[in-house]
N, C-alpha and C. Protein backbone atom coordinates (compact mmCIF):
# COMPACT_ATOMS: atom_id res chain seq x y z
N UNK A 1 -19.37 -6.58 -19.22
CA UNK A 1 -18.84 -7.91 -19.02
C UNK A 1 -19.81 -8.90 -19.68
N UNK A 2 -19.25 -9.92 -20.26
CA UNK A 2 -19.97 -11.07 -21.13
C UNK A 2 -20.73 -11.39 -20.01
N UNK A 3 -21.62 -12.18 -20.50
CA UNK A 3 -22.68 -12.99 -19.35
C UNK A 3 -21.42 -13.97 -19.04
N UNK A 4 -21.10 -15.14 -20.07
CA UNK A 4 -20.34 -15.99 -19.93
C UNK A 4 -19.46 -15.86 -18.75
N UNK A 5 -18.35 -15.26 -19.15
CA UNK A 5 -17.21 -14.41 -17.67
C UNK A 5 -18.58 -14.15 -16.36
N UNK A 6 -19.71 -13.56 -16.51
CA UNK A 6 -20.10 -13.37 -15.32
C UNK A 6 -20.35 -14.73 -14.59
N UNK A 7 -21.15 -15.30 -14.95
CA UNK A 7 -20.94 -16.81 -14.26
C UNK A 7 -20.31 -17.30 -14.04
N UNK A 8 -19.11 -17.36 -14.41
CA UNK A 8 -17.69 -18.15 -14.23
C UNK A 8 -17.31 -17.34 -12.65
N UNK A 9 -17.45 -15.84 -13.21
CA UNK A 9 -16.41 -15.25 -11.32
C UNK A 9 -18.05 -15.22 -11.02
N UNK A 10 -19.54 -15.63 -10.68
CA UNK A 10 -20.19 -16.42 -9.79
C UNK A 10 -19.79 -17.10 -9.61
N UNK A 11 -19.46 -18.05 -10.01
CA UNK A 11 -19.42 -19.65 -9.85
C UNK A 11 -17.99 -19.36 -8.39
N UNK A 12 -16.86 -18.44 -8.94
CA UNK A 12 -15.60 -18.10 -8.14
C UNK A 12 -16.01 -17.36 -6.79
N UNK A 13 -17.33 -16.46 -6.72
CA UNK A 13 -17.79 -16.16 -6.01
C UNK A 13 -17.83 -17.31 -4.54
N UNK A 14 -19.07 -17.97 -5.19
CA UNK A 14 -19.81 -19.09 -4.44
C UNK A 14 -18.36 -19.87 -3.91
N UNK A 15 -18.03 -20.07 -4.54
CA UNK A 15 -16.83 -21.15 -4.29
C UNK A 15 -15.90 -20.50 -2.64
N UNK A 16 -15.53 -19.35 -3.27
CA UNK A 16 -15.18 -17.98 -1.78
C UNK A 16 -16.14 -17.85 -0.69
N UNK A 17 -17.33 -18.12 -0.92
CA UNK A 17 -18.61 -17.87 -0.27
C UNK A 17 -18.12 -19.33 0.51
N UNK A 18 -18.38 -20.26 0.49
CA UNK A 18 -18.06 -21.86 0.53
C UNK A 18 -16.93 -22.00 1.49
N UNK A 19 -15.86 -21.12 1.59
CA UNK A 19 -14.66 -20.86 1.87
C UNK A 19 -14.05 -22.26 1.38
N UNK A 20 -14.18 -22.48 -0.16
CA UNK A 20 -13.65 -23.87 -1.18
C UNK A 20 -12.40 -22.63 -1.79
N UNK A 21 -11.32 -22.57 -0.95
CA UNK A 21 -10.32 -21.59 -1.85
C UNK A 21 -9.72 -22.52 -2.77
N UNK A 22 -9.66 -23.67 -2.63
CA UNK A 22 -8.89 -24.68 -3.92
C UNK A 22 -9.64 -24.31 -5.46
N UNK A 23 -11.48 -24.34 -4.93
CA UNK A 23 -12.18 -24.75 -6.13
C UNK A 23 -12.25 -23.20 -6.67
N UNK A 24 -12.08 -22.29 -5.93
CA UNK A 24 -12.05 -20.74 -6.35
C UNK A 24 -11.17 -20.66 -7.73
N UNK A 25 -10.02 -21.05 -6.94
CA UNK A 25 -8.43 -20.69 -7.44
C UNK A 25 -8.49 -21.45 -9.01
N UNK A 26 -8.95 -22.45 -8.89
CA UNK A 26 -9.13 -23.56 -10.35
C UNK A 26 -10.19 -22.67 -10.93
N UNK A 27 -11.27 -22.22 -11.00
CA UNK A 27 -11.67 -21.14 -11.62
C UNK A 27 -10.89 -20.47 -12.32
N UNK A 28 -10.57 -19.57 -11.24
CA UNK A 28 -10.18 -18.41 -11.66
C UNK A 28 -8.80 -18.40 -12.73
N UNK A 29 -8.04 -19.80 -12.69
CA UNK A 29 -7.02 -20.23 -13.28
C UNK A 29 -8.08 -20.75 -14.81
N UNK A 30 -8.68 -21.36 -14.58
CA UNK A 30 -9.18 -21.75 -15.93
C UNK A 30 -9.72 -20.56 -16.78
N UNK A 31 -10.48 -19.33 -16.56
CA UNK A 31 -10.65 -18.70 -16.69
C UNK A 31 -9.25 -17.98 -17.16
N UNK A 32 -8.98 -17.49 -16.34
CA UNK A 32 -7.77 -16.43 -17.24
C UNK A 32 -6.72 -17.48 -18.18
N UNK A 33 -6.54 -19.11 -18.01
CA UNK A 33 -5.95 -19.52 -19.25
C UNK A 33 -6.61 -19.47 -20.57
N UNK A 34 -7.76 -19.25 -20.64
CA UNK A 34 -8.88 -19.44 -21.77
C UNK A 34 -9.15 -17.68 -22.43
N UNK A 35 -8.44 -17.33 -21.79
CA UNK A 35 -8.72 -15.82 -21.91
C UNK A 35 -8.28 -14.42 -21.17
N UNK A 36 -6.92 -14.23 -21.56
CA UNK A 36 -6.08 -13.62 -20.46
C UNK A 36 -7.09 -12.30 -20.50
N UNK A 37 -7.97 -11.54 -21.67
CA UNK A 37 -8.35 -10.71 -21.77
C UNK A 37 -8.85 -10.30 -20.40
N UNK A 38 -9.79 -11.50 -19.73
CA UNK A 38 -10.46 -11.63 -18.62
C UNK A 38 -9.60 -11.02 -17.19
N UNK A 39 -8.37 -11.05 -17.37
CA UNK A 39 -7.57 -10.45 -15.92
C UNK A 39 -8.30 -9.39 -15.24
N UNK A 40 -8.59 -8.28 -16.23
CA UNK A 40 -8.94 -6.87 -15.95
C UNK A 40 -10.36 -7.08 -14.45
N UNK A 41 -11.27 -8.11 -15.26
CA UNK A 41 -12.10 -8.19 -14.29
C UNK A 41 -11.94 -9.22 -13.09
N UNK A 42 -11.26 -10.38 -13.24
CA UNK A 42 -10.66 -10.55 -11.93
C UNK A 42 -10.05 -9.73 -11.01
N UNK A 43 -9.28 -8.83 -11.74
CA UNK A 43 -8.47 -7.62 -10.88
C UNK A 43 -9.45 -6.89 -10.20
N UNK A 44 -10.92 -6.40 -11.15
CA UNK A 44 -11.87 -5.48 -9.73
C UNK A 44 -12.39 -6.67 -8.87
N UNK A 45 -12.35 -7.77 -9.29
CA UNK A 45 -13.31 -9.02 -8.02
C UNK A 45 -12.23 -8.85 -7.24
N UNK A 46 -10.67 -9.33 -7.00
CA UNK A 46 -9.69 -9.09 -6.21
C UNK A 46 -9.71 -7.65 -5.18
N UNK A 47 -10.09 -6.54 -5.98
CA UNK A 47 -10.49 -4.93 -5.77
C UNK A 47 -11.58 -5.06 -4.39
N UNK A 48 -12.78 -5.33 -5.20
CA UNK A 48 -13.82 -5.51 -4.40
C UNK A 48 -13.93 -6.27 -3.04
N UNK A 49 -12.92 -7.41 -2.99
CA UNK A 49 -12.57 -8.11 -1.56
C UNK A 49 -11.68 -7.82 -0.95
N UNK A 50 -10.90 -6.97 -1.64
CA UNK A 50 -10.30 -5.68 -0.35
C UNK A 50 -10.85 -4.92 0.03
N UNK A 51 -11.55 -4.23 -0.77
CA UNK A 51 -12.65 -2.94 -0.09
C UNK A 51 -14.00 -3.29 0.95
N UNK A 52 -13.63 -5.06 0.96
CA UNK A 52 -14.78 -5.21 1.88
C UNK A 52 -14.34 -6.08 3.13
N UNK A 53 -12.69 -5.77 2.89
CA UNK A 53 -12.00 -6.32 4.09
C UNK A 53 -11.82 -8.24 3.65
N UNK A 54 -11.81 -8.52 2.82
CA UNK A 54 -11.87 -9.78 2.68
C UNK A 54 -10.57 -10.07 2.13
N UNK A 55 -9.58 -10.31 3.39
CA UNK A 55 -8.50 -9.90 2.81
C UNK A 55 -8.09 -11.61 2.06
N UNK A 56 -8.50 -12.38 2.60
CA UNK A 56 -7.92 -14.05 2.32
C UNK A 56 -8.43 -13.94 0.61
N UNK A 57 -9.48 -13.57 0.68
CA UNK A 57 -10.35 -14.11 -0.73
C UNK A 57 -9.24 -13.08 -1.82
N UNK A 58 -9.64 -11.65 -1.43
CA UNK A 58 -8.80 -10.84 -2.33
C UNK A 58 -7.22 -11.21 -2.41
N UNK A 59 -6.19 -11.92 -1.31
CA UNK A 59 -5.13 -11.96 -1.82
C UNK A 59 -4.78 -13.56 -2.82
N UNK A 60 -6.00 -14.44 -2.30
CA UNK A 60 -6.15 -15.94 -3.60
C UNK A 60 -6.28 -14.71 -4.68
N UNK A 61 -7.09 -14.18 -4.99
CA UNK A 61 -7.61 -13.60 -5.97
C UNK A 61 -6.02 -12.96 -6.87
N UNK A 62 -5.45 -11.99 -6.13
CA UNK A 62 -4.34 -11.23 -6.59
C UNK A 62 -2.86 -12.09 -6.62
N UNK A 63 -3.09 -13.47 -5.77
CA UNK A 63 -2.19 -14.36 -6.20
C UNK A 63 -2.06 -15.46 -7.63
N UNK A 64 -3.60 -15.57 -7.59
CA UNK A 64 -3.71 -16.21 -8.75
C UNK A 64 -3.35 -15.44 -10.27
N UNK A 65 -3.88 -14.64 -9.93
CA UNK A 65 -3.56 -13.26 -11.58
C UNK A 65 -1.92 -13.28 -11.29
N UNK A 66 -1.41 -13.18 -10.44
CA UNK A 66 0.09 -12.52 -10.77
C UNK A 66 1.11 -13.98 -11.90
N UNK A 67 0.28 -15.08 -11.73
CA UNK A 67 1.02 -15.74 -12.63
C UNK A 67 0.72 -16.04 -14.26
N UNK A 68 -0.40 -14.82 -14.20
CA UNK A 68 -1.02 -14.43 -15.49
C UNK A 68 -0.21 -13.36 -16.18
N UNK A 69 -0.31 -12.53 -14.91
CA UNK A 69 -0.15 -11.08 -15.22
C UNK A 69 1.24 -9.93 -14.74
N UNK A 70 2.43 -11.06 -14.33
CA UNK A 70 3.66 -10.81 -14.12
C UNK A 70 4.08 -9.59 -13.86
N UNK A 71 3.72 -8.82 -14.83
CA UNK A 71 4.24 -7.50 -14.86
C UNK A 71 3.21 -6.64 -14.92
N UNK A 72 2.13 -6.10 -14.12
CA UNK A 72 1.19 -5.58 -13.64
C UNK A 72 1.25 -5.49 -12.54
N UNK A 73 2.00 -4.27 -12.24
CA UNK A 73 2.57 -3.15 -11.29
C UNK A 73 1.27 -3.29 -10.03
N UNK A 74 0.33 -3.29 -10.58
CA UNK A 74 -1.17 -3.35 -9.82
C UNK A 74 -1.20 -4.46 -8.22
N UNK A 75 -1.23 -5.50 -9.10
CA UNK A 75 -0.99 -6.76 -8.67
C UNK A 75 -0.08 -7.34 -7.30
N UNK A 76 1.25 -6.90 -7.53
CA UNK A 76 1.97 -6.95 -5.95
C UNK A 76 1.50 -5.48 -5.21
N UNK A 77 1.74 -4.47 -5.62
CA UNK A 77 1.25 -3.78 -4.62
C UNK A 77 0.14 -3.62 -3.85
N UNK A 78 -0.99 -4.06 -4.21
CA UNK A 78 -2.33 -4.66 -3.68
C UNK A 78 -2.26 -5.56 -2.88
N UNK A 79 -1.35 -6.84 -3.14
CA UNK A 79 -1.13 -7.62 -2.26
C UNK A 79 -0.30 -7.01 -0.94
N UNK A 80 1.05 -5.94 -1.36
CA UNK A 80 1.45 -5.29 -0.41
C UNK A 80 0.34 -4.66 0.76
N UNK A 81 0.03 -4.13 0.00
CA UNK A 81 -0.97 -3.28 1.01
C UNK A 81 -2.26 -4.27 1.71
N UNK A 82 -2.67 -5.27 1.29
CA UNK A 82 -3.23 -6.31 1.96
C UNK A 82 -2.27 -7.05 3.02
N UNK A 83 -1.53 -7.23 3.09
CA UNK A 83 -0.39 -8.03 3.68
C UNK A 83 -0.27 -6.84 4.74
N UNK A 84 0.51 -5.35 4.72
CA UNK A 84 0.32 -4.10 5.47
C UNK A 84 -0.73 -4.28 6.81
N UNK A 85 -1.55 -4.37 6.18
CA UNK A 85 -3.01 -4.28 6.94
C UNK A 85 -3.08 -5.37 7.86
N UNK A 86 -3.18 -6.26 7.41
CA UNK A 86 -3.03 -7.92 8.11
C UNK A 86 -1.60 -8.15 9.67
N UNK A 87 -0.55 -6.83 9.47
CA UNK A 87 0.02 -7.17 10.38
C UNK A 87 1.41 -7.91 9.47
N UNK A 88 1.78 -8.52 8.54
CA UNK A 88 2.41 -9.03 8.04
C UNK A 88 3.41 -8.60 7.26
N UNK A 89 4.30 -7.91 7.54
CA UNK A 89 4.95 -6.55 7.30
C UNK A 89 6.33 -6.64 6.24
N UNK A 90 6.63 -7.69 7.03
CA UNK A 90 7.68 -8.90 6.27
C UNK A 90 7.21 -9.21 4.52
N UNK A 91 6.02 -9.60 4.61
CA UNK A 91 5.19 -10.24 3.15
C UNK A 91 5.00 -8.75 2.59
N UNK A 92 4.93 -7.68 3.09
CA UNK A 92 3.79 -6.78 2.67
C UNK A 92 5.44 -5.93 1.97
N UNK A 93 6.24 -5.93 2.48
CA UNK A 93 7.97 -5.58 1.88
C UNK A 93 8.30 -6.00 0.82
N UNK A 94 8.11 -7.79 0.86
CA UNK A 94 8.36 -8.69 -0.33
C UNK A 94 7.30 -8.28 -1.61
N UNK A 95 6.14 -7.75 -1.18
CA UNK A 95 5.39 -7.79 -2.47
C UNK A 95 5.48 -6.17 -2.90
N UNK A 96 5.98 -5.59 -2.32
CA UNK A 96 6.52 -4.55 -2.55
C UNK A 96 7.93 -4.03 -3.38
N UNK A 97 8.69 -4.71 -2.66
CA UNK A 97 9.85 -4.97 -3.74
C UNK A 97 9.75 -5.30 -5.26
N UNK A 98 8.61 -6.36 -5.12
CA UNK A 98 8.07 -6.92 -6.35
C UNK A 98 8.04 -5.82 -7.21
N UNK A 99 6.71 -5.25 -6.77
CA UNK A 99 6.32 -3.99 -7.11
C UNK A 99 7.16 -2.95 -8.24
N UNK A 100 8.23 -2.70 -7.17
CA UNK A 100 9.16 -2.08 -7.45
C UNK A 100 10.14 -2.55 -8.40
N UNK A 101 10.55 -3.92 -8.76
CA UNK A 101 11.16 -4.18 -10.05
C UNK A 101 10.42 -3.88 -11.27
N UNK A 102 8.99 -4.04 -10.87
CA UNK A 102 8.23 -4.15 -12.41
C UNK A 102 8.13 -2.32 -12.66
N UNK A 103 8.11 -1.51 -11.85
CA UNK A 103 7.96 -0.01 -11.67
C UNK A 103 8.81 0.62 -10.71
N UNK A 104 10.13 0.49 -11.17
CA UNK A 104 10.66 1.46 -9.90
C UNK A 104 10.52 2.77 -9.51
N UNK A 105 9.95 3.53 -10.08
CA UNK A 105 9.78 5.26 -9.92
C UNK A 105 8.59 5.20 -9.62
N UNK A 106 7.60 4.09 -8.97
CA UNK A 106 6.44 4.46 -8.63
C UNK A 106 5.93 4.52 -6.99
N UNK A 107 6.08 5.94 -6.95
CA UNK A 107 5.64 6.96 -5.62
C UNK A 107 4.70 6.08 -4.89
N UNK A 108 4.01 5.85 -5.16
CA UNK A 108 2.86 4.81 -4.34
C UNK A 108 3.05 4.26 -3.72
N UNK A 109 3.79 2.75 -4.54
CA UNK A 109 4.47 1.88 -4.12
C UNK A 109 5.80 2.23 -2.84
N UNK A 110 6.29 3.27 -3.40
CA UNK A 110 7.67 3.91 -2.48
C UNK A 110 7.22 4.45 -1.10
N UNK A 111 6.29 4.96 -1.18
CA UNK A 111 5.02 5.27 0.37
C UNK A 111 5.00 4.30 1.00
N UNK A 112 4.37 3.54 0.49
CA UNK A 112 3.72 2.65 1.17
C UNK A 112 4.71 1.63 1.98
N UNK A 113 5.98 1.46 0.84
CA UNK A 113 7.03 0.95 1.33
C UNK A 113 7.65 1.42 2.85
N UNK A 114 7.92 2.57 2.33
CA UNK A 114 8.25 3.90 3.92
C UNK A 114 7.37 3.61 4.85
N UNK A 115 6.18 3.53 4.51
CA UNK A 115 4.95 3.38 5.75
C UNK A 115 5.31 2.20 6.65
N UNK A 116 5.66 0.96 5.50
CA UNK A 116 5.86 -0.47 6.42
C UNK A 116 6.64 -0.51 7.18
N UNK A 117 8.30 0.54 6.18
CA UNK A 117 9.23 -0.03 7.13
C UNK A 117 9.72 0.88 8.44
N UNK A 118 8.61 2.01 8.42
CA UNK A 118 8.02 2.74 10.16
C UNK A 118 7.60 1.81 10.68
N UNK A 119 6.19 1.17 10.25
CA UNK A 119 6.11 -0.01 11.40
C UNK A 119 6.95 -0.89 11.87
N UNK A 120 7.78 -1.33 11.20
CA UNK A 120 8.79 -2.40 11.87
C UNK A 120 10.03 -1.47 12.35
N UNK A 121 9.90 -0.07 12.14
CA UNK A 121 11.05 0.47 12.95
C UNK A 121 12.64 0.64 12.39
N UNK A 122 12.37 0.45 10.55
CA UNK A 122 13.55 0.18 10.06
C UNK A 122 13.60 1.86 9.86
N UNK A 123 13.50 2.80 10.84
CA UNK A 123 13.35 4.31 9.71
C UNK A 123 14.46 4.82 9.09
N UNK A 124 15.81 3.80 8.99
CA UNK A 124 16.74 4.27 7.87
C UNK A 124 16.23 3.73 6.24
N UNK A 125 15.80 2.80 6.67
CA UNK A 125 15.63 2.22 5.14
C UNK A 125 13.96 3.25 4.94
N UNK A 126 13.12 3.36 5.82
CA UNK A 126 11.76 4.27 5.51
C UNK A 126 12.21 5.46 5.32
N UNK A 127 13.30 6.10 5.25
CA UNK A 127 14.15 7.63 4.91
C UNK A 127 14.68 7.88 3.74
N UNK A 128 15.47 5.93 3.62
CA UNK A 128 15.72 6.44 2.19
C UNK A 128 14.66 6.23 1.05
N UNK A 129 13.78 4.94 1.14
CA UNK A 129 12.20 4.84 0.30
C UNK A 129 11.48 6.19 0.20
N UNK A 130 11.27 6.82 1.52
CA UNK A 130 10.54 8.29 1.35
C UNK A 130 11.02 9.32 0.43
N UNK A 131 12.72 9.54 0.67
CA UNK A 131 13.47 10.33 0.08
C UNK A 131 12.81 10.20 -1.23
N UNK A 132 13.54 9.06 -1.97
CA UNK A 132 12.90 9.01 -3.42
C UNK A 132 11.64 8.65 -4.23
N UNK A 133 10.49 8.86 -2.96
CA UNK A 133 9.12 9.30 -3.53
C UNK A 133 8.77 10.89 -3.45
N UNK A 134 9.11 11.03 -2.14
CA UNK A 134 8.81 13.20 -2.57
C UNK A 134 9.83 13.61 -3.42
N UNK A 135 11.32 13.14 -3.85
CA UNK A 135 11.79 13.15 -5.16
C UNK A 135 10.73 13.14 -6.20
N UNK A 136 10.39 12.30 -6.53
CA UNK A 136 9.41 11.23 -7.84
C UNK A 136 8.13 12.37 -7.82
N UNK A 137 7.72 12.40 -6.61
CA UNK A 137 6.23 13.38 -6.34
C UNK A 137 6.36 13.90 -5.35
N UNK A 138 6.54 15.19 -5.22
CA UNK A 138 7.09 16.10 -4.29
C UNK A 138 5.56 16.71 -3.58
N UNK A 139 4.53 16.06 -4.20
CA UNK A 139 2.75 16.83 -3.89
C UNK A 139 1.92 15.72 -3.17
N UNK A 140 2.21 14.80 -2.80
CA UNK A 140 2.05 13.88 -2.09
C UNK A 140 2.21 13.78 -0.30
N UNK A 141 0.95 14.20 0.40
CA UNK A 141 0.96 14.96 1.83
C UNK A 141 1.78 13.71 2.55
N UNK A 142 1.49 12.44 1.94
CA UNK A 142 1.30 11.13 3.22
C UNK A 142 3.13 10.64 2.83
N UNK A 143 3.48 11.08 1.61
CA UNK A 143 4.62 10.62 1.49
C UNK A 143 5.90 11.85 2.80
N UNK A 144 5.53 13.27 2.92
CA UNK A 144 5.81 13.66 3.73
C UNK A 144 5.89 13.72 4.79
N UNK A 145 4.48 13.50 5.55
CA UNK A 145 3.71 13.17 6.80
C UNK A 145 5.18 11.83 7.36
N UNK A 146 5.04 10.32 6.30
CA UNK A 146 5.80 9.24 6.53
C UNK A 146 7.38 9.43 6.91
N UNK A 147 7.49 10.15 5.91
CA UNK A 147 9.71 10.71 6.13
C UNK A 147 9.78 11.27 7.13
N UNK A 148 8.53 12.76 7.68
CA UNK A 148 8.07 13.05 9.33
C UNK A 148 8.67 11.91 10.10
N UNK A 149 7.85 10.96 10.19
CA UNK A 149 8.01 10.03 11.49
C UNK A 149 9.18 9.40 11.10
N UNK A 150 9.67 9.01 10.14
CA UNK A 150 11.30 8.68 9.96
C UNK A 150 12.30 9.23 10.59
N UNK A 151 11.59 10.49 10.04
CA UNK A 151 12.79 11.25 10.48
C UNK A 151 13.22 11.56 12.22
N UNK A 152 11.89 12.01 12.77
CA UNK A 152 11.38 12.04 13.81
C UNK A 152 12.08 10.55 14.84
N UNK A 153 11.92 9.62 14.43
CA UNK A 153 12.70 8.55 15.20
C UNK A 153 13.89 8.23 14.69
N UNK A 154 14.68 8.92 13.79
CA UNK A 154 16.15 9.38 13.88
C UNK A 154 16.57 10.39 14.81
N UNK A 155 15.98 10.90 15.31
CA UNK A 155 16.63 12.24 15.80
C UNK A 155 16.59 13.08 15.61
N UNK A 156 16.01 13.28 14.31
CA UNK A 156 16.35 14.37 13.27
C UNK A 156 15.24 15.43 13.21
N UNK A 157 14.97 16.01 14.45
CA UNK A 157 14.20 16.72 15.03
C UNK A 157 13.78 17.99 13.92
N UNK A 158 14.55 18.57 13.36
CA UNK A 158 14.51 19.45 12.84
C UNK A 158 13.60 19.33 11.54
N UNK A 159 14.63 18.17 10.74
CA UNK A 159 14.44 17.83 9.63
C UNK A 159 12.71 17.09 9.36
N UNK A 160 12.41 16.49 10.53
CA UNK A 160 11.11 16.26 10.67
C UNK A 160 9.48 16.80 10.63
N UNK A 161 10.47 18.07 11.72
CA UNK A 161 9.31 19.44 11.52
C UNK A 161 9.18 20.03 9.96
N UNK A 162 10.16 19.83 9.64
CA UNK A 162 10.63 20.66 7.42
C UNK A 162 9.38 19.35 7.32
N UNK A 163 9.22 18.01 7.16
CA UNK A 163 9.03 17.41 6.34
C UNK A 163 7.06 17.37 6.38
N UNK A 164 6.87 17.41 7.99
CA UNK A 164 5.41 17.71 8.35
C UNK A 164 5.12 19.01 8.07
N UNK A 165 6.09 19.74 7.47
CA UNK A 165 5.11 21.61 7.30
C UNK A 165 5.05 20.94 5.78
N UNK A 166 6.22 20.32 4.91
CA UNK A 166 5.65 20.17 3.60
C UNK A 166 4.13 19.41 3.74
N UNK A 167 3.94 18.38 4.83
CA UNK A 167 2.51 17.91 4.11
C UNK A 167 1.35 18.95 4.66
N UNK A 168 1.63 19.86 5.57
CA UNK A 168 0.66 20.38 5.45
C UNK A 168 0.48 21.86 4.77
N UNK A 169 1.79 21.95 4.19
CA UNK A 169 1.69 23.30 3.17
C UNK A 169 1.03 22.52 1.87
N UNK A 170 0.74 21.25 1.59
CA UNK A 170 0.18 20.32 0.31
C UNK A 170 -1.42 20.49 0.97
N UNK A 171 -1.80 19.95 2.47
CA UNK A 171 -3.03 20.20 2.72
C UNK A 171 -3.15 20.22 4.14
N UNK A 172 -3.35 21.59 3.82
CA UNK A 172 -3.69 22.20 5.59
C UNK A 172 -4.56 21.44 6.31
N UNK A 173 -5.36 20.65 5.66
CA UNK A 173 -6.14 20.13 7.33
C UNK A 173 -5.94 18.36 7.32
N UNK A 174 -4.46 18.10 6.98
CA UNK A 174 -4.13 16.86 7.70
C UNK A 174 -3.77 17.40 9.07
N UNK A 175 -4.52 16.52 9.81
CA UNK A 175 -4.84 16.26 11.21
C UNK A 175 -3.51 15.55 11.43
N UNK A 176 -3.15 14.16 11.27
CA UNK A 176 -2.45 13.69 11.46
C UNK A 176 -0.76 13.94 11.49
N UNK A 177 -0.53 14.83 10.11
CA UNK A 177 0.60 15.51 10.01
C UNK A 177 0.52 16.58 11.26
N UNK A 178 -0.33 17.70 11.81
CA UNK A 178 -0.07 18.47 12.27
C UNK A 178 -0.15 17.69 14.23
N UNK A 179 -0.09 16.59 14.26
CA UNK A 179 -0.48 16.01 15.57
C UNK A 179 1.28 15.55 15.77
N UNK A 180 1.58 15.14 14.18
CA UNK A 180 2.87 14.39 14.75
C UNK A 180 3.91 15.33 14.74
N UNK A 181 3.69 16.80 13.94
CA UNK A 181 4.24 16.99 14.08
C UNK A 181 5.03 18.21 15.76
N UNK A 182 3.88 17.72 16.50
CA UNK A 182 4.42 18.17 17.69
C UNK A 182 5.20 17.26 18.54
N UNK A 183 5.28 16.18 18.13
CA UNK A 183 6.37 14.87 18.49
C UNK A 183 7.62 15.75 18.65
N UNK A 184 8.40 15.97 17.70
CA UNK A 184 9.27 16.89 17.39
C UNK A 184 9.45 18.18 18.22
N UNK A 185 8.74 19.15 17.83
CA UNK A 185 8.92 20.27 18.76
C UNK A 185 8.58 20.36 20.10
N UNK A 186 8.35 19.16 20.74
CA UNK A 186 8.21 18.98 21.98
C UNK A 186 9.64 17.94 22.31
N UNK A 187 10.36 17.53 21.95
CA UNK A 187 11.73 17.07 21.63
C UNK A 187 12.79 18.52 21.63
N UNK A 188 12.38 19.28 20.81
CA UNK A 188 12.85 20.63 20.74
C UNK A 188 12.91 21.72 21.83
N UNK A 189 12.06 21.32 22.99
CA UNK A 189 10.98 22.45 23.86
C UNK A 189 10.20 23.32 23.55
N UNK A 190 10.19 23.22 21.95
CA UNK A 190 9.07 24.55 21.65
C UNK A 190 7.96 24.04 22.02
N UNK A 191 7.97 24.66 23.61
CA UNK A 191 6.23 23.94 23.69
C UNK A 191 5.30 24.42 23.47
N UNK A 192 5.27 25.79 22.79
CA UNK A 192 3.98 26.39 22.76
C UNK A 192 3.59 26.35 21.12
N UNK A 193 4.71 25.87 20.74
CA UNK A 193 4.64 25.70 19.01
C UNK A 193 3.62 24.21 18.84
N UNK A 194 3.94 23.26 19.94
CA UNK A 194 3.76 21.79 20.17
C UNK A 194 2.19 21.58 20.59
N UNK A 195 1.87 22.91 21.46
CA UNK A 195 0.47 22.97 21.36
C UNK A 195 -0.23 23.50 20.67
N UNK A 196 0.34 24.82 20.04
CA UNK A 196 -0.69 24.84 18.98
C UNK A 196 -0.61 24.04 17.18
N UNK A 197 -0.01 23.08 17.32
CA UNK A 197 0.25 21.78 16.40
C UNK A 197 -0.66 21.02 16.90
């Protein structure tokens, strides 16, 4: 990284530090108009204040680039998954969707989607998002583990247990897959299947 650019996201730093999100945002806007090249490294400063839980700073950060960087698949889903975390499940859908126009076949995004809309309890719409990520990537434990609990609060007792043996025929020592999946076979009465799950 140029020295130049480094002082500038200091300067964006301090400003976050300050909690000055106006004077951040004008940065970081002047900056990437002068030089879209520069996105890449706003994108790890955005990176870096998620990984340190800073979710306000990192989503200014990933809001400001997206009117740089439109179609950088990166960009809403980061915010998705910041939004996820925060409780905000509603926002964390919308930037997901996003997501998903700029990349629709991307498994990630389609997880994560499934994941949200378990939390809010939509598990028809998290059944059909799941469906067409273990479609897309069929080697993916958490995308299985997720259609599990979909499925699992459909009813679909059966189909649930199929979907938690795929994540743990991908990796035997998810814990989590093999916990939920006694949800199910204790729904079933297999109770001795349920304990040793």
């Amino acid at each position: 990284m140029n020295p130049q650019l480094q002082a500038v996201l200091k300067q964006a730093i301090q400003a976050f530090q300050g909690e000055n999100f106006a004077g951040a945002d004008l940065i970081l806007k002047e900056v990437l108009q002068n030089d879209i090249n520069t996105a890449e490294a706003v994108f790890e400063l955005g990176i870096a204040y998620a990984k340190a839980n800073r979710f306000m700073e990192a989503s200014a950060v990933f809001c400001c680039l997206q009117l740089y960087k439109n179609n950088d698949v990166r960009i809403p889903y980061n915010l998705g998954l910041i939004h996820s975390l925060q409780g905000r499940h509603q926002l964390a859908l919308a930037a997901y969707d996003l997501a998903l126009k700029i990349q629709p076949d991307d498994a990630e995004v389609l997880i994560n989607k499934g994941s949200t809309c378990n939390d809010i309890k939509n598990y028809g719409l998290a059944l059909e998002v799941l469906e067409k990520a273990t479609q897309i990537r069929p080697d993916i434990p958490e995308a299985w583990s997720n259609k599990g609990i979909a499925l699992n609060n459909l009813n679909l007792y059966q189909e649930s247990i199929n979907a938690y043996n795929e994540a743990i025929k991908l990796t035997p020592s998810y814990h989590e897959a093999w916990s939920n999946k006694s949800v199910p076979l204790n729904k079933l009465k297999r109770f001795l299947e349920a304990f040793e799950a």
